[in-house]
PDB file of N, CA and C in Angstrom:
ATOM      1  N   UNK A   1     -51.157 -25.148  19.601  1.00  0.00           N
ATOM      2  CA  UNK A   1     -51.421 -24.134  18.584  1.00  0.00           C
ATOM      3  C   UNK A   1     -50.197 -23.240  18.398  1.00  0.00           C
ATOM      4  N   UNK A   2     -49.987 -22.601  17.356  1.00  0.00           N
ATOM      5  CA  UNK A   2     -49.079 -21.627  16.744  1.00  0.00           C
ATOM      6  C   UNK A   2     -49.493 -20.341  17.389  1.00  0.00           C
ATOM      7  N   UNK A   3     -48.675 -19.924  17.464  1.00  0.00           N
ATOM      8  CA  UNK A   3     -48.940 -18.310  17.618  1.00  0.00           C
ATOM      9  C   UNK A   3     -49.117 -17.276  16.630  1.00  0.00           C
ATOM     10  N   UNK A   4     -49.116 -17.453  15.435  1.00  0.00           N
ATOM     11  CA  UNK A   4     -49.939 -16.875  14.379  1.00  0.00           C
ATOM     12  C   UNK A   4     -51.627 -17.227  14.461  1.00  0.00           C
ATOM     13  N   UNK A   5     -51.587 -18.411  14.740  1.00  0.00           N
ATOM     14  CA  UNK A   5     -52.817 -18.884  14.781  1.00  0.00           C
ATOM     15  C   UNK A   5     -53.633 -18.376  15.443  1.00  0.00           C
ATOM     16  N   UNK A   6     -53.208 -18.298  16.896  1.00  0.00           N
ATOM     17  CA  UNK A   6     -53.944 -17.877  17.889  1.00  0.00           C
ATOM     18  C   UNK A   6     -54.161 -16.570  17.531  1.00  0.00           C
ATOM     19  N   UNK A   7     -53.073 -15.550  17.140  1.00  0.00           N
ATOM     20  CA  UNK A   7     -53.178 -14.337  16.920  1.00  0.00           C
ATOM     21  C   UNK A   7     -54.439 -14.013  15.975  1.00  0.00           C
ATOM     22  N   UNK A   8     -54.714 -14.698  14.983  1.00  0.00           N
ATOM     23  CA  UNK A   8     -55.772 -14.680  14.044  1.00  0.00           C
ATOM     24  C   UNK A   8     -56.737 -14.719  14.405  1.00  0.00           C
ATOM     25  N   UNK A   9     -57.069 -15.734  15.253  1.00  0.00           N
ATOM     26  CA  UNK A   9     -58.340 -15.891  16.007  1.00  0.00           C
ATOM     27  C   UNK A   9     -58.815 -14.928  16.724  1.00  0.00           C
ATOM     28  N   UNK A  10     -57.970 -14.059  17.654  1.00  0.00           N
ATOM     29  CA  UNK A  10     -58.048 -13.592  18.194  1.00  0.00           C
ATOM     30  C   UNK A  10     -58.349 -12.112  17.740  1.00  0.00           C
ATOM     31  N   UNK A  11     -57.847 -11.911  16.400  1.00  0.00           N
ATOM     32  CA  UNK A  11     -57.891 -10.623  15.809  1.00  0.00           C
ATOM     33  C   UNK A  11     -59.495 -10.941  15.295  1.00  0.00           C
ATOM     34  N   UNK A  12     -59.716 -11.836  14.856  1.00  0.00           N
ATOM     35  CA  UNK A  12     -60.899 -12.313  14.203  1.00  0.00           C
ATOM     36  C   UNK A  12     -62.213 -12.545  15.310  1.00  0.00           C
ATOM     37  N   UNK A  13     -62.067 -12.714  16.491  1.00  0.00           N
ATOM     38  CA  UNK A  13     -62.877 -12.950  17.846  1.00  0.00           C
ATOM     39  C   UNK A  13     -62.890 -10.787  18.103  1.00  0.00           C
ATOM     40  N   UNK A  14     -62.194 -10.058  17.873  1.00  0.00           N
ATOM     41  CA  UNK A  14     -61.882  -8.841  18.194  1.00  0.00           C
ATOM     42  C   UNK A  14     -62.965  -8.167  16.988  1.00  0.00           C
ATOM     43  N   UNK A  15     -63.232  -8.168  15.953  1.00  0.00           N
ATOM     44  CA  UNK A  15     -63.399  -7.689  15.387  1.00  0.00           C
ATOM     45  C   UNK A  15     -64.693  -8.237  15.277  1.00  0.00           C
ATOM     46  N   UNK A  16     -65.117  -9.248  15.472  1.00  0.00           N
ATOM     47  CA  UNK A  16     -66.746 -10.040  15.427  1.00  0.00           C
ATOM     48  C   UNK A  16     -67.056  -9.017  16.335  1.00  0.00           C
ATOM     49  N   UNK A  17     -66.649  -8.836  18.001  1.00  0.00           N
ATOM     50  CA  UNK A  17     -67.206  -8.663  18.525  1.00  0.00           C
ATOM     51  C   UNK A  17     -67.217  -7.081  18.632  1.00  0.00           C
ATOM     52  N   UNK A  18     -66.584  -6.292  17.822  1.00  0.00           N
ATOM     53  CA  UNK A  18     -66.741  -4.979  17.528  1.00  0.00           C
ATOM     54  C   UNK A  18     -68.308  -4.640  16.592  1.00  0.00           C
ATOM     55  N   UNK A  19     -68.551  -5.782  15.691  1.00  0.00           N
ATOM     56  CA  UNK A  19     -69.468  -5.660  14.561  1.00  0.00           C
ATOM     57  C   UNK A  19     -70.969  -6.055  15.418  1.00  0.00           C
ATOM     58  N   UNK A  20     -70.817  -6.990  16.779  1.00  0.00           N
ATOM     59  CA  UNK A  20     -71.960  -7.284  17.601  1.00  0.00           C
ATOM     60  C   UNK A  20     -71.936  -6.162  18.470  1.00  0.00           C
ATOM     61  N   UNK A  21     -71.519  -5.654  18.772  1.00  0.00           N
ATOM     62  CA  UNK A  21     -71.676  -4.423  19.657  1.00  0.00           C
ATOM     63  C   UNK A  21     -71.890  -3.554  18.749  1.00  0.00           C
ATOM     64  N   UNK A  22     -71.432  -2.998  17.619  1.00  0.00           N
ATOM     65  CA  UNK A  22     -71.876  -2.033  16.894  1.00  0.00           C
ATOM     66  C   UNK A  22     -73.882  -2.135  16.952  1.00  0.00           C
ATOM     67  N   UNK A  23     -73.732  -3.463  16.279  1.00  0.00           N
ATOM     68  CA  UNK A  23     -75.170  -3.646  16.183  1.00  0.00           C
ATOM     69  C   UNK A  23     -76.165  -3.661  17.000  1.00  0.00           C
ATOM     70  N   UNK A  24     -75.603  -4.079  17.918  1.00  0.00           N
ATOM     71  CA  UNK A  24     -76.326  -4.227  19.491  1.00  0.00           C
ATOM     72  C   UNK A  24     -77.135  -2.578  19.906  1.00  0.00           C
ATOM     73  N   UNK A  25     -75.585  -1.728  19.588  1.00  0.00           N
ATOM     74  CA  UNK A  25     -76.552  -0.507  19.951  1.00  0.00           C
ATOM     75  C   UNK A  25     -77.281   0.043  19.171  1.00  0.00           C
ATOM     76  N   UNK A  26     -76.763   0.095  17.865  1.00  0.00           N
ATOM     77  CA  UNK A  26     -78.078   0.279  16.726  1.00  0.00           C
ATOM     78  C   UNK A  26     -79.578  -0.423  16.951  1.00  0.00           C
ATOM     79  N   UNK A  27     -79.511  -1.246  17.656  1.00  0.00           N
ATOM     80  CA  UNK A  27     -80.881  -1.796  17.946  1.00  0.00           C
ATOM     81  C   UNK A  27     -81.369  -1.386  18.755  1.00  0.00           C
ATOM     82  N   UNK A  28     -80.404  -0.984  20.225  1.00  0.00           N
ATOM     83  CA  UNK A  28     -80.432  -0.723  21.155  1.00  0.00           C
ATOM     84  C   UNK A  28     -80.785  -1.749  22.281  1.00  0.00           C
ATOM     85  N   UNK A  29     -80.275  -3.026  21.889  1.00  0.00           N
ATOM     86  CA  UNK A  29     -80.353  -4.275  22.813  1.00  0.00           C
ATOM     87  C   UNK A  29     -78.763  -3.985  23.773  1.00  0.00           C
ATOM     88  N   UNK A  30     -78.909  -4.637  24.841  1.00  0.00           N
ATOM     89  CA  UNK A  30     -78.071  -4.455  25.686  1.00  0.00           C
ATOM     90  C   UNK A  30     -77.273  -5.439  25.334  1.00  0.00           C
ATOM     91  N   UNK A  31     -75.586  -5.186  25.196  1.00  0.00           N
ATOM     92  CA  UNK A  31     -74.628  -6.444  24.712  1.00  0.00           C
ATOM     93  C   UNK A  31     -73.486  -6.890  25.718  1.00  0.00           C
ATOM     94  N   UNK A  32     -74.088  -6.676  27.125  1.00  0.00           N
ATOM     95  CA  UNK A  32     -73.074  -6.784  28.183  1.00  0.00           C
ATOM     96  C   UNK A  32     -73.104  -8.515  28.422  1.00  0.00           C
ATOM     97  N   UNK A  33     -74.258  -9.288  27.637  1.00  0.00           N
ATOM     98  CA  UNK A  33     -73.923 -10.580  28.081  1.00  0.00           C
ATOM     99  C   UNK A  33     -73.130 -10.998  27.120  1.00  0.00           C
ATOM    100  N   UNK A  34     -72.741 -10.486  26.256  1.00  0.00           N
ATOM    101  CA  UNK A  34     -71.658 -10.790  25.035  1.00  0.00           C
ATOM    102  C   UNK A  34     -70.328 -10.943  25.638  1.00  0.00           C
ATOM    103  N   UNK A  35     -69.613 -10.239  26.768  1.00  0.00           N
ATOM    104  CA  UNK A  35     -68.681  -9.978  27.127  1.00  0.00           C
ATOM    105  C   UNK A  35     -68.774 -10.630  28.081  1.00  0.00           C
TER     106      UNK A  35
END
């Protein structure tokens, strides 16, 4: 893999998992198995 590539993914894996944790606590489900 490229290293743009990876970088993307990775920005893109970063930011999913900002939007599942956001939500997580709005529900108030616990999101520690996410991580």
């Amino acid at each position: 893999m490229t290293i743009p590539t990876n970088t993307k993914i990775f920005e893109n894996y970063n930011r999913f998992r900002r939007l599942y944790i956001k939500k997580s606590i709005i529900k108030g489900k616990p999101f520690t198995m996410f991580t």
